[in-house]
C-alpha atoms as a PDB file:
ATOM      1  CA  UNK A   1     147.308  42.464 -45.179  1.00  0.00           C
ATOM      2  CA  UNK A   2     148.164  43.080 -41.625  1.00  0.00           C
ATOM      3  CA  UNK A   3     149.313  40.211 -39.212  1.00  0.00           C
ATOM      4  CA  UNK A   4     146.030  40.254 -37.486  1.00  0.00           C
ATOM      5  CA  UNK A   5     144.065  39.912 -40.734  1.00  0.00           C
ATOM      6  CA  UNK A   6     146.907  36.789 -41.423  1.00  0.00           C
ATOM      7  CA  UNK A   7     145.643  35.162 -38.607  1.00  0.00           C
ATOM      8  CA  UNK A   8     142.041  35.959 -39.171  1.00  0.00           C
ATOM      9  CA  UNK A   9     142.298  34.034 -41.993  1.00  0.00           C
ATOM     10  CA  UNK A  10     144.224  30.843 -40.405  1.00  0.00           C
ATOM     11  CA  UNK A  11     144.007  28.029 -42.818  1.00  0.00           C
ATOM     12  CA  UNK A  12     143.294  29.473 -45.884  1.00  0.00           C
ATOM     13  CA  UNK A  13     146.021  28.996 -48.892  1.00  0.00           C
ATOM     14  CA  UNK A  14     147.901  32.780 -48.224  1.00  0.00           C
ATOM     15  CA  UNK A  15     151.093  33.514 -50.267  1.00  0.00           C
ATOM     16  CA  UNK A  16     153.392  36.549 -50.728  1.00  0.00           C
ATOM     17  CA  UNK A  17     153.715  37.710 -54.352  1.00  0.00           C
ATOM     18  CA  UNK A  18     157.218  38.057 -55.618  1.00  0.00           C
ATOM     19  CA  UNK A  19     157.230  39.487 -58.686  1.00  0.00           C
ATOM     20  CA  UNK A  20     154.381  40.800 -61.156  1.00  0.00           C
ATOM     21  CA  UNK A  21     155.248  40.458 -64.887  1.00  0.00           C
ATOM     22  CA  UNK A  22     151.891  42.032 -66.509  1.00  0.00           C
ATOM     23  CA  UNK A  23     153.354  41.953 -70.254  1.00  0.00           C
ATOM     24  CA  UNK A  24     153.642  37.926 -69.393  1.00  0.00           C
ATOM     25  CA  UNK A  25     157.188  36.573 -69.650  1.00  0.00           C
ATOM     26  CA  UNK A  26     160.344  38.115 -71.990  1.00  0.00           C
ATOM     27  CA  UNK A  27     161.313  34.998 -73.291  1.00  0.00           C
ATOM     28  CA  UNK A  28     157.232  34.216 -74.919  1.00  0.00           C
ATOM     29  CA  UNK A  29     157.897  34.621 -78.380  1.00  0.00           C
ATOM     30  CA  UNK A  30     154.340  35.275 -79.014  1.00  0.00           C
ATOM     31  CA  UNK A  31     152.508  38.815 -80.376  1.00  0.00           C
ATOM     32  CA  UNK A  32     151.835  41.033 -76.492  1.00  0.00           C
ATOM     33  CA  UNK A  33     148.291  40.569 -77.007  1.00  0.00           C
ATOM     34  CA  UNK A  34     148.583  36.551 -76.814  1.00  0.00           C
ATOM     35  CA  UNK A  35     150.326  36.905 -73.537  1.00  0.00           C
ATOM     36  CA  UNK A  36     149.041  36.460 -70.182  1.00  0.00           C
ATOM     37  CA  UNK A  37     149.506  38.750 -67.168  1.00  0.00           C
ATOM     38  CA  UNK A  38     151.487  36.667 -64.405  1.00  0.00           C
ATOM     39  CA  UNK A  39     152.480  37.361 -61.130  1.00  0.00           C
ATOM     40  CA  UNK A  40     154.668  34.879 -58.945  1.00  0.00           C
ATOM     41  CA  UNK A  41     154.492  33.950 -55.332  1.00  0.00           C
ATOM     42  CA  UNK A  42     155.483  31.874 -52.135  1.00  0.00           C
ATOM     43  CA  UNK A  43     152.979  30.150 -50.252  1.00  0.00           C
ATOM     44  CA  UNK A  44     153.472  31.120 -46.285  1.00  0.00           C
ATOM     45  CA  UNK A  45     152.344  27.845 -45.134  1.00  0.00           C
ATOM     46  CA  UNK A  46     154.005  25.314 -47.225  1.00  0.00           C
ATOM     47  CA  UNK A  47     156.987  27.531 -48.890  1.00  0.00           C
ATOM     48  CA  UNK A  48     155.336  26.177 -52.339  1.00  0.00           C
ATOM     49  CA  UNK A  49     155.763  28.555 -55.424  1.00  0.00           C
ATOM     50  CA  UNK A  50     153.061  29.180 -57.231  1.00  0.00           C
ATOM     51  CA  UNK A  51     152.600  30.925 -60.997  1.00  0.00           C
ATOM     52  CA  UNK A  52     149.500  33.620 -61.117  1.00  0.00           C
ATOM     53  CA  UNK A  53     147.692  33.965 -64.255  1.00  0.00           C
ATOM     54  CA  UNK A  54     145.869  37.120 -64.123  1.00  0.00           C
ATOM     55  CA  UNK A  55     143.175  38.987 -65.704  1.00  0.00           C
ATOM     56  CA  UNK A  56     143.743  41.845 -67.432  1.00  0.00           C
ATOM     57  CA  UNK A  57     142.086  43.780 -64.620  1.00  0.00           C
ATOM     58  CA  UNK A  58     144.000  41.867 -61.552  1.00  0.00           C
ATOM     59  CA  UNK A  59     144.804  44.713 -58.894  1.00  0.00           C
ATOM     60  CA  UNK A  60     147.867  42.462 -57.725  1.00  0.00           C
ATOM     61  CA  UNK A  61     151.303  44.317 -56.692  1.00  0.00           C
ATOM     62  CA  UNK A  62     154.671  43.009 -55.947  1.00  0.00           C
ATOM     63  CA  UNK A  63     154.945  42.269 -51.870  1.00  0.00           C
ATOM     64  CA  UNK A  64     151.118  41.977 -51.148  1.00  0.00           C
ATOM     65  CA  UNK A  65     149.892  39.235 -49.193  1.00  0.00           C
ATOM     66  CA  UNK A  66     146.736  36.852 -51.661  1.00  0.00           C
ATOM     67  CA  UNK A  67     144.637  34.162 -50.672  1.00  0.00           C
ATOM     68  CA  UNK A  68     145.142  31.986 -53.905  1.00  0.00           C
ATOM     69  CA  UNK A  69     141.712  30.572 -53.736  1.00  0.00           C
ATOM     70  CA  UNK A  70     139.680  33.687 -53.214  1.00  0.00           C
ATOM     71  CA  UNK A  71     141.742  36.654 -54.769  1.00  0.00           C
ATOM     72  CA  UNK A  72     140.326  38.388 -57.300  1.00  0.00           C
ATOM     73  CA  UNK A  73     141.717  38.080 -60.842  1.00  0.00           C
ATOM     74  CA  UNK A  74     143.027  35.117 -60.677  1.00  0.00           C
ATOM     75  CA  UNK A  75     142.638  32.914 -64.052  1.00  0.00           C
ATOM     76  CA  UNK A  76     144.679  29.449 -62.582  1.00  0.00           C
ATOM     77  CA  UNK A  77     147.580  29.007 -60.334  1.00  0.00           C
ATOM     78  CA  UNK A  78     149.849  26.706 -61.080  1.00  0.00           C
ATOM     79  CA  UNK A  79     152.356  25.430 -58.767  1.00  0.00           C
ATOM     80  CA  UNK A  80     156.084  25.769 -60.021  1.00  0.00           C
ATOM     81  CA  UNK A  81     159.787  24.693 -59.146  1.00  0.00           C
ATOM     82  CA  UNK A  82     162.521  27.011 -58.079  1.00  0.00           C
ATOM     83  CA  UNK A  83     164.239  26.769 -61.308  1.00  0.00           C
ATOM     84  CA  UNK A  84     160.569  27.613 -63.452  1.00  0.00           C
ATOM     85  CA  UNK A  85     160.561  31.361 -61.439  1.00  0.00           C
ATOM     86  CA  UNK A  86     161.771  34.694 -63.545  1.00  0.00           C
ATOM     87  CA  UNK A  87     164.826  36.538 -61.518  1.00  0.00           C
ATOM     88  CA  UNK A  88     162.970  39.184 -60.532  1.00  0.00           C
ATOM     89  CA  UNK A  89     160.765  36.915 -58.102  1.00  0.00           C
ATOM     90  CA  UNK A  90     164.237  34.692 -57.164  1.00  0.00           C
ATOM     91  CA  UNK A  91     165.951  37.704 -56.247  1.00  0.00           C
ATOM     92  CA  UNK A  92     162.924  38.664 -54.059  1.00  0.00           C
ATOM     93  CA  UNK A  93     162.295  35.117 -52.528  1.00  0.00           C
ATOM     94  CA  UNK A  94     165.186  35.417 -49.960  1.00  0.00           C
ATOM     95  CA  UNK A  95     163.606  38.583 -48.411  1.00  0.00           C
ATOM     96  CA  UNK A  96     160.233  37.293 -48.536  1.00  0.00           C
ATOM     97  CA  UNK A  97     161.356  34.224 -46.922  1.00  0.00           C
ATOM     98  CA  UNK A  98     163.132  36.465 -44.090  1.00  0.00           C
ATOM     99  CA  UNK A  99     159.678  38.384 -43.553  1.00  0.00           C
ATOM    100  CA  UNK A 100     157.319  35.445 -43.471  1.00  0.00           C
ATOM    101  CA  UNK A 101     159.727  33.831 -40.474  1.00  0.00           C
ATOM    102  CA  UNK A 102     159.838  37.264 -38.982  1.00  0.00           C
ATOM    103  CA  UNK A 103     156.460  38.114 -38.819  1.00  0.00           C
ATOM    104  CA  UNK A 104     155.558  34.661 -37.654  1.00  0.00           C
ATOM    105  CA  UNK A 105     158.198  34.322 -35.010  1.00  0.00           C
ATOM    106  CA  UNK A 106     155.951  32.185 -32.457  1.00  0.00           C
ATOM    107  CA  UNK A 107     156.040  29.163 -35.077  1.00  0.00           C
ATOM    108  CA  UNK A 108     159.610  29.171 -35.869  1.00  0.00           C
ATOM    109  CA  UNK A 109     160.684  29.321 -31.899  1.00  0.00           C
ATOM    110  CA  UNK A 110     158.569  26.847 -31.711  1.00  0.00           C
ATOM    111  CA  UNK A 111     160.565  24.714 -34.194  1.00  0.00           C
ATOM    112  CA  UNK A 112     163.188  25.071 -31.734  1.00  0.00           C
ATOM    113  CA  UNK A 113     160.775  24.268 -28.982  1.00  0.00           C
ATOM    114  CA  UNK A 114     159.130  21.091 -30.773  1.00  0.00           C
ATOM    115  CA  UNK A 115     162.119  19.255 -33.173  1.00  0.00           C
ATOM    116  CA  UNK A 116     162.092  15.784 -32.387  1.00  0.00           C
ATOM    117  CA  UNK A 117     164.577  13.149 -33.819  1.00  0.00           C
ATOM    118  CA  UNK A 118     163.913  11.443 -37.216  1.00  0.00           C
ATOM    119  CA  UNK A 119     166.165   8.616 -36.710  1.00  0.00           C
ATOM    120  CA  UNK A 120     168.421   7.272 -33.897  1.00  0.00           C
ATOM    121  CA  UNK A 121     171.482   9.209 -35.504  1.00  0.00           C
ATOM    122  CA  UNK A 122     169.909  12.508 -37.142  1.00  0.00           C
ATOM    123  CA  UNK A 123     167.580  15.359 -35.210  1.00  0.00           C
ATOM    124  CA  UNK A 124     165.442  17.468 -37.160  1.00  0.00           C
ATOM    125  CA  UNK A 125     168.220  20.101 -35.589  1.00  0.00           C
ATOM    126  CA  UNK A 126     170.663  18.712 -37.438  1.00  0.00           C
ATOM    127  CA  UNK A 127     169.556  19.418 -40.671  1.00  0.00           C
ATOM    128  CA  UNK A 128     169.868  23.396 -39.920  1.00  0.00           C
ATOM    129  CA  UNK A 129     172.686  24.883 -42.006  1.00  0.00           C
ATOM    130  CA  UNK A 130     175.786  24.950 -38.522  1.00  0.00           C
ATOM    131  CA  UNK A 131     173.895  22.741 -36.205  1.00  0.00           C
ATOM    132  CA  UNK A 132     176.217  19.656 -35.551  1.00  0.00           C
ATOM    133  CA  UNK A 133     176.117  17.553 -32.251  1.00  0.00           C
ATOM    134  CA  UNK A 134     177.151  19.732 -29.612  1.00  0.00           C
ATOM    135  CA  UNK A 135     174.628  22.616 -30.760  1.00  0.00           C
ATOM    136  CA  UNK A 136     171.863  20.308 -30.719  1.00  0.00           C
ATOM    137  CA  UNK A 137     173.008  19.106 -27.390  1.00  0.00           C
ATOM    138  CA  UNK A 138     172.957  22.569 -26.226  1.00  0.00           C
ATOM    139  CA  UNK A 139     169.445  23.384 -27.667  1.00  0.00           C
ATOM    140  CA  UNK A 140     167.990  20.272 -26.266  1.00  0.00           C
ATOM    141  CA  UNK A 141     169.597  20.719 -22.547  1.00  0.00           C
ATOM    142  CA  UNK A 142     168.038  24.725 -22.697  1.00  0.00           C
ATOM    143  CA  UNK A 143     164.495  24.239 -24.021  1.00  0.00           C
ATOM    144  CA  UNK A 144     164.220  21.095 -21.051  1.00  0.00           C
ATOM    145  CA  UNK A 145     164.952  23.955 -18.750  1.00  0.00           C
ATOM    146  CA  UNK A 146     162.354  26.891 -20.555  1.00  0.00           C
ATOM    147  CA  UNK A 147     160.780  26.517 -23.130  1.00  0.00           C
ATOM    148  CA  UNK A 148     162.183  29.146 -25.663  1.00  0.00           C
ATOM    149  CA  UNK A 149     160.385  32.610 -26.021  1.00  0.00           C
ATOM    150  CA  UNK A 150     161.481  34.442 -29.161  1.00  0.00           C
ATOM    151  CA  UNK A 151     164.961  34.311 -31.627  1.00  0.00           C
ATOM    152  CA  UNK A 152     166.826  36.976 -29.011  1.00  0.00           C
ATOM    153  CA  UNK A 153     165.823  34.021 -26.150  1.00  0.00           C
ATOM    154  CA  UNK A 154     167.444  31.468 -28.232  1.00  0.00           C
ATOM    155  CA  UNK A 155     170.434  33.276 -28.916  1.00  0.00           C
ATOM    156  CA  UNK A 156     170.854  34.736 -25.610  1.00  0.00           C
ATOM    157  CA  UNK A 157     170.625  30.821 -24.014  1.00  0.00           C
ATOM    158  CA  UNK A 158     172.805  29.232 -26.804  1.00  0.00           C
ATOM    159  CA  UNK A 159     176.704  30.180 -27.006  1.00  0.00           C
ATOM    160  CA  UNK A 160     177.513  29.601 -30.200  1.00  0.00           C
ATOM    161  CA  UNK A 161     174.277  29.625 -32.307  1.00  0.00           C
ATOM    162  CA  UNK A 162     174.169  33.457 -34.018  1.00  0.00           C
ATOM    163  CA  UNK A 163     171.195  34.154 -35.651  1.00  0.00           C
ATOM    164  CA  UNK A 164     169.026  31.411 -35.677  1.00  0.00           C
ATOM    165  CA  UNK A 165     166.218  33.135 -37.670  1.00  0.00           C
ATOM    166  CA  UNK A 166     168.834  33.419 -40.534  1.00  0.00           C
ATOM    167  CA  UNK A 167     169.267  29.276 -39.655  1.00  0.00           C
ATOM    168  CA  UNK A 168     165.747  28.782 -40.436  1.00  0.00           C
ATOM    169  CA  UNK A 169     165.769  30.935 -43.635  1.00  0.00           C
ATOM    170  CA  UNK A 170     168.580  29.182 -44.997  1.00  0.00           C
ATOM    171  CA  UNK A 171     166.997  25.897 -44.298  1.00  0.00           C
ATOM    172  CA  UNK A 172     163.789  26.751 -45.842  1.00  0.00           C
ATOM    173  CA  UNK A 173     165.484  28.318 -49.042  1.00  0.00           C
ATOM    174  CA  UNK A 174     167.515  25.108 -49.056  1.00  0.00           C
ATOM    175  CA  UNK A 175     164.701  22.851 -49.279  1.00  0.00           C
ATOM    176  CA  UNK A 176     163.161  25.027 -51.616  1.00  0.00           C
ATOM    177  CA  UNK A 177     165.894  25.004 -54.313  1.00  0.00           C
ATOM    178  CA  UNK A 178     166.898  21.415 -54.231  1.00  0.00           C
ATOM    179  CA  UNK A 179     164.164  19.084 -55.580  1.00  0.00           C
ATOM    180  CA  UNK A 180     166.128  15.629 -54.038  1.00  0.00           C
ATOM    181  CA  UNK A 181     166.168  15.995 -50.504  1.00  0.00           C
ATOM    182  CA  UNK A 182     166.030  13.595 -48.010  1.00  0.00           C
ATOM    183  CA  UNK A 183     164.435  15.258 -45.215  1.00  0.00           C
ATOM    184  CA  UNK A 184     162.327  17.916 -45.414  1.00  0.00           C
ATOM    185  CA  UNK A 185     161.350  20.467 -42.425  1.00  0.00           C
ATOM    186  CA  UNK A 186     159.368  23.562 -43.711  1.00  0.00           C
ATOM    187  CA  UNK A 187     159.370  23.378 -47.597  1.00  0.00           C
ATOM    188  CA  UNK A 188     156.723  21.065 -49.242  1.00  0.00           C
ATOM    189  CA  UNK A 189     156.560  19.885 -52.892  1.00  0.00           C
ATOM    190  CA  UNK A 190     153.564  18.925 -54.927  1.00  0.00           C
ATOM    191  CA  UNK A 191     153.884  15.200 -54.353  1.00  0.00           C
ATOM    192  CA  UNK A 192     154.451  15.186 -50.635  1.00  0.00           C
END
């Protein structure tokens, strides 16, 4: 699915697939022909990970982009924890990560744009993997000047931040690994 197709299709539930296992799991002690076809995959919205079962006929490959409730042969999804997914679709979730912030750059500038504080002490800012005080102080100082326009604008108006797409990703893989944190930016869990 293209990037305008992604935004034709604003709102609905879209996810990334990570990882396809159509023999089911290695560790399923049970006969092949008990075993379901599954396929595993990051929602783009929410950073939730999902579990596909598939039908048998599913035409679902590793890297496309699904609408989990209208793609075709899918039996349930379930939604899962970091620690439930196979390695094959934790190894990929970095780079799909990277790829979902870059091809949606406008909404994570605007992060930049838009943080506000959470309490008198603690920024939203401040919970970016490098961002202490005077960072922060930096960021909020430029964006009350311009608004920001893209990563290279950020990192062009603020000495000392280096990458801050790579920030965001390491945020959002952050709050996607641990189950217990505080504050949460980008990553949402089943109960919240």
């Amino acid at each position: 699915m293209s990037d305008d197709e992604r935004d034709d299709t604003a709102g609905e539930p879209t996810a990334v697939v990570l990882d396809v296992l159509p023999h089911g799991r290695t560790e399923d002690d049970r006969p092949q022909y008990q075993k379901e076809p599954l396929a595993y995959a990051v929602d783009v919205e929410n950073f939730r990970l999902y579990e596909l079962v598939l039908d048998e006929n599913a035409d679902i490959s590793f890297g496309d982009d699904i609408d989990l409730e209208g793609a075709g042969g899918l039996q349930r999804v379930n939604h899962i924890e970091y620690d439930d997914l196979p390695s094959g679709a934790s190894a990929e979730l970095d780079y799909a990560i990277e790829d979902i912030v870059e091809a949606d750059e406008r909404r994570f500038v605007d992060f930049y744009n838009d943080a506000q504080p959470i309490t008198l002490r603690l920024h939203q800012l401040n919970l970016l993997p490098g961002i202490g005080k005077k960072l922060r102080n930096n960021i909020l100082d430029e964006r009350k000047r311009a608004p920001f326009e893209s990563f290279d604008d950020i990192e062009e108006r603020i000495s000392g931040l280096h990458n801050p797409e790579e920030v965001l990703v390491e945020r959002i893989m952050e709050e996607i690994r641990e189950e217990d944190l505080k504050y949460r930016i980008f990553a949402r869990h089943d109960e919240e």
